[in-house]
C-alpha atoms as a PDB file:
ATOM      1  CA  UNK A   1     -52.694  34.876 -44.574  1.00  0.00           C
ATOM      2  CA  UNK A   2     -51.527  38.239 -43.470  1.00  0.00           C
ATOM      3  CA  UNK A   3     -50.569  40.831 -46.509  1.00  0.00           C
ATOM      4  CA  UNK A   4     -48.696  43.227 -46.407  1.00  0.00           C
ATOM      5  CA  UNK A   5     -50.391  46.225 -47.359  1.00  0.00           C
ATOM      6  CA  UNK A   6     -47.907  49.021 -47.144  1.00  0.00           C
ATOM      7  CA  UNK A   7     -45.614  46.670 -49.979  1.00  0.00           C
ATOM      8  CA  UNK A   8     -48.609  45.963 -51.926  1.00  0.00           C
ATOM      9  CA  UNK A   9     -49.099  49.610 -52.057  1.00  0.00           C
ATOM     10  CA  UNK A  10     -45.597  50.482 -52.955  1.00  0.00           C
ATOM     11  CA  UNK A  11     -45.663  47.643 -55.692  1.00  0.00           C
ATOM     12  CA  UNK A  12     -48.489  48.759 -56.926  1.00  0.00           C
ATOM     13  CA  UNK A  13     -47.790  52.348 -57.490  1.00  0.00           C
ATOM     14  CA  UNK A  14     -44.325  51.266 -58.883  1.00  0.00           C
ATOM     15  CA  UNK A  15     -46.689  48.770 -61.526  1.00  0.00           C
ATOM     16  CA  UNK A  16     -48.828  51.705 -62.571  1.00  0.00           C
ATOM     17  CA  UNK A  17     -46.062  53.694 -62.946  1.00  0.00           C
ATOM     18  CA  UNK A  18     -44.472  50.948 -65.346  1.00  0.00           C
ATOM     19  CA  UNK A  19     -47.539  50.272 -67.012  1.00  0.00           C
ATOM     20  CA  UNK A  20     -47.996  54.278 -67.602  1.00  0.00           C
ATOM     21  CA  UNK A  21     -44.913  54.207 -70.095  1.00  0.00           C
ATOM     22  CA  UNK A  22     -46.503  50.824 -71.764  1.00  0.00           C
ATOM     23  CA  UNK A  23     -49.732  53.013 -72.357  1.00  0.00           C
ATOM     24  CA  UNK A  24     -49.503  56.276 -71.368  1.00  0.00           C
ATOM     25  CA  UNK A  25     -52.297  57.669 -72.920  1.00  0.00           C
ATOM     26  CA  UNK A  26     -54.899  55.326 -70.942  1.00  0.00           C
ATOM     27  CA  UNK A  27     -52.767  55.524 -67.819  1.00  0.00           C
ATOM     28  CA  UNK A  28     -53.166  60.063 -68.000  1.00  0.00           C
ATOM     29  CA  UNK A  29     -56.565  59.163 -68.685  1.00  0.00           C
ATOM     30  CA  UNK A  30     -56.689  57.608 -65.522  1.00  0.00           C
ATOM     31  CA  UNK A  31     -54.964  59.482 -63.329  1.00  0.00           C
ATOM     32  CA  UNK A  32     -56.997  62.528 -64.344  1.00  0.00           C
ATOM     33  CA  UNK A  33     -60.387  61.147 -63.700  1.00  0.00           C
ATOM     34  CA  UNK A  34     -58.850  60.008 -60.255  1.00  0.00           C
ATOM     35  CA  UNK A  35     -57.521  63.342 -59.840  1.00  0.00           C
ATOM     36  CA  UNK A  36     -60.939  65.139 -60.694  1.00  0.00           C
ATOM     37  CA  UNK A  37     -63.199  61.941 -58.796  1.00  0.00           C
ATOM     38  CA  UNK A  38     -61.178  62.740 -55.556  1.00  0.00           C
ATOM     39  CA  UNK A  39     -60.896  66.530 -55.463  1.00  0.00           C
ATOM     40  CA  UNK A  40     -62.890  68.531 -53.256  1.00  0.00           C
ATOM     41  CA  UNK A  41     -66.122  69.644 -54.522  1.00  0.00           C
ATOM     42  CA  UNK A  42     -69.632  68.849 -52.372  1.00  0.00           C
ATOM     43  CA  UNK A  43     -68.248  65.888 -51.100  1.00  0.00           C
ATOM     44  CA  UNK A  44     -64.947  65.741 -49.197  1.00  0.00           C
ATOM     45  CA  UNK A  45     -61.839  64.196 -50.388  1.00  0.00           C
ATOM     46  CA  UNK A  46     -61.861  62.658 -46.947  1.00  0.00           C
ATOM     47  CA  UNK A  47     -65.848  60.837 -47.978  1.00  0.00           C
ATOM     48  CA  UNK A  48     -64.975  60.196 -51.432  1.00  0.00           C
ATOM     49  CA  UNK A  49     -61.823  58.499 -50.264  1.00  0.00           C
ATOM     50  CA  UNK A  50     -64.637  56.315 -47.997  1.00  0.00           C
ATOM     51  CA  UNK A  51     -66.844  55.762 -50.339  1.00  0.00           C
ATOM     52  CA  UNK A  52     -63.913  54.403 -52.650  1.00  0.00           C
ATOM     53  CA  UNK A  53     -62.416  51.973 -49.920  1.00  0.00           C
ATOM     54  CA  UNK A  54     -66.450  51.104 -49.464  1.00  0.00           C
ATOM     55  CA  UNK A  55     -66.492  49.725 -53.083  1.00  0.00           C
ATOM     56  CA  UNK A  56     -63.412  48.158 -53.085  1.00  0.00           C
ATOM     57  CA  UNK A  57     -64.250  45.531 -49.946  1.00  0.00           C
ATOM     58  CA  UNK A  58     -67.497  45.063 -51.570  1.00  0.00           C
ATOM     59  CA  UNK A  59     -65.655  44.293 -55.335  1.00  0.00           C
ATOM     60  CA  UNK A  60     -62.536  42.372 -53.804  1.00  0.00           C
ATOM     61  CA  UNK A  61     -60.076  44.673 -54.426  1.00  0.00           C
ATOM     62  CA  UNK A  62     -56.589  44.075 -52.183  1.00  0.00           C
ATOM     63  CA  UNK A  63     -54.761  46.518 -54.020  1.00  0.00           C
ATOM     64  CA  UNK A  64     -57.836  49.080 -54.060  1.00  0.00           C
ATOM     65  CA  UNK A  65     -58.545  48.496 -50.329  1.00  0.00           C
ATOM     66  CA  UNK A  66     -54.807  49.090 -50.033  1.00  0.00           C
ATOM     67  CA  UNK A  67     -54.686  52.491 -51.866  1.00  0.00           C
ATOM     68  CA  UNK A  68     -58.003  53.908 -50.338  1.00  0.00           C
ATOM     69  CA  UNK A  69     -57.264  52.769 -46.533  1.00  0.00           C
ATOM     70  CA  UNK A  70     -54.004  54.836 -47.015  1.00  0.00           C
ATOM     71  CA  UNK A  71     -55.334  57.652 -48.871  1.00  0.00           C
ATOM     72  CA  UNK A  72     -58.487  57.882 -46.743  1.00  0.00           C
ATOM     73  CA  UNK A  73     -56.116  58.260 -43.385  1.00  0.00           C
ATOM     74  CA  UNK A  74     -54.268  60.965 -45.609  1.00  0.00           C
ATOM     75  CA  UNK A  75     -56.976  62.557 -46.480  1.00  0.00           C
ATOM     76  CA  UNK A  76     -57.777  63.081 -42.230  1.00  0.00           C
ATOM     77  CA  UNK A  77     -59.937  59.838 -41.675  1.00  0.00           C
ATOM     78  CA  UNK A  78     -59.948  58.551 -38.271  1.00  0.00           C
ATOM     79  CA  UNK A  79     -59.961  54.796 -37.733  1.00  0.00           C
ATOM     80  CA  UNK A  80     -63.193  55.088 -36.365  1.00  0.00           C
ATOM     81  CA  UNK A  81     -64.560  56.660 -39.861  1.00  0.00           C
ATOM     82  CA  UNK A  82     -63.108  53.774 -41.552  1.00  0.00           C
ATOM     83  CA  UNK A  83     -64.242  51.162 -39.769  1.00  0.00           C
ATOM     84  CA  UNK A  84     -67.917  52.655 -39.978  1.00  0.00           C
ATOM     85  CA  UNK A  85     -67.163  52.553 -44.068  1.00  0.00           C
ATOM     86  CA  UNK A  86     -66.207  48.706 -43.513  1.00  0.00           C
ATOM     87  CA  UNK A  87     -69.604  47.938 -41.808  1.00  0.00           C
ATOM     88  CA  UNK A  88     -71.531  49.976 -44.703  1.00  0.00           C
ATOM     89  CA  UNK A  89     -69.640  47.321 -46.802  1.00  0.00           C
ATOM     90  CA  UNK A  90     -70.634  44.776 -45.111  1.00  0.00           C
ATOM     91  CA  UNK A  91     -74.186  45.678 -45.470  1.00  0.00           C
ATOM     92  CA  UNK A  92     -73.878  46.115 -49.015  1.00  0.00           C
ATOM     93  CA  UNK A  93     -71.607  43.096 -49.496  1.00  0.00           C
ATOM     94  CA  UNK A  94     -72.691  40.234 -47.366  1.00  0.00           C
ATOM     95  CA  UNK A  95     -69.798  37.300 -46.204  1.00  0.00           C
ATOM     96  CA  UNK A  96     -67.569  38.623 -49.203  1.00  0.00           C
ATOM     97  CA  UNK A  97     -67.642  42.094 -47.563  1.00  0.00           C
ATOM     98  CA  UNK A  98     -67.355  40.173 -43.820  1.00  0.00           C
ATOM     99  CA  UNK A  99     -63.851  38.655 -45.300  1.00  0.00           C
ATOM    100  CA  UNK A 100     -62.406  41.536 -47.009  1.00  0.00           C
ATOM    101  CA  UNK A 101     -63.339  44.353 -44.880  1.00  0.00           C
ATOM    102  CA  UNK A 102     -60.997  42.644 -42.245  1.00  0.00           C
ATOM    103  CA  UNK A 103     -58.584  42.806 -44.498  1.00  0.00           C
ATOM    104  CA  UNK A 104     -59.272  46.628 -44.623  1.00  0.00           C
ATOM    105  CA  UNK A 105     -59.036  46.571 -40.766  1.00  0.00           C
ATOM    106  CA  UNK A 106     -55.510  44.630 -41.147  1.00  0.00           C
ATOM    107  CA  UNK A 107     -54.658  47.367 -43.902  1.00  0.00           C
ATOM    108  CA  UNK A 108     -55.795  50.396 -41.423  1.00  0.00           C
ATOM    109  CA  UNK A 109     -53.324  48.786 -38.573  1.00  0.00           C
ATOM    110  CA  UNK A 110     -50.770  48.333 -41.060  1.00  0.00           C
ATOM    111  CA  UNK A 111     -50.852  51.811 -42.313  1.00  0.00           C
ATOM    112  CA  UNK A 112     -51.035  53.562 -38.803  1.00  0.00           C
ATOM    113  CA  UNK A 113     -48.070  51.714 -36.986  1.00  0.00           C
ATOM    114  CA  UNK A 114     -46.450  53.160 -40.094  1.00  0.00           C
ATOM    115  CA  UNK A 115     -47.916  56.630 -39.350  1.00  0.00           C
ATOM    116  CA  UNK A 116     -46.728  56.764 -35.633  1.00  0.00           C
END
């Protein structure tokens, strides 16, 4: 079954958004230590955003590989970058990773026919 990850991504962020005025204080909690995990610093927003989608193939994630295929490419990875972070995954993850890290691959053409 195909998903579509450009909906799930909207969805989501319109959940989170929902759930923020259900418990705002956890939700700003959140979004702060995303804010200060992400930011530039040693690392690159860019490699923290492929480290993040690395985790979330290797967790099962389909909302998580949505966000961080999206923000990875927004953050100036190339397809090629992310499908290197989907083999890492699949290193670290086994047949789990083998299964969702195509789904990554299906997110990453989703995301960049939207792009063009």
């Amino acid at each position: 079954m195909i998903k579509d990850y450009s909906k799930n991504y909207n969805d989501l962020t319109r959940l989170m958004g929902e759930l923020g005025t259900k418990i705002p204080e956890t939700m700003k909690a959140f979004n702060e230590l995303h804010k200060a995990s992400i930011a530039e610093g040693t690392l690159t927003t860019k490699t923290k955003e492929l480290i993040a989608l690395g985790i979330a193939i290797t967790v099962r994630c389909d909302g998580c590989i949505a966000f961080h295929v999206n923000d990875a490419l927004k953050s100036g990875a190339s397809s090629e970058e992310i499908l290197e972070t989907i083999g890492v995954a699949i290193l670290m993850g086994g047949g789990p990773a083998v299964v969702y890290g195509s789904e990554a691959m299906e997110a990453l053409s989703q995301f960049i026919v939207l792009e063009n």
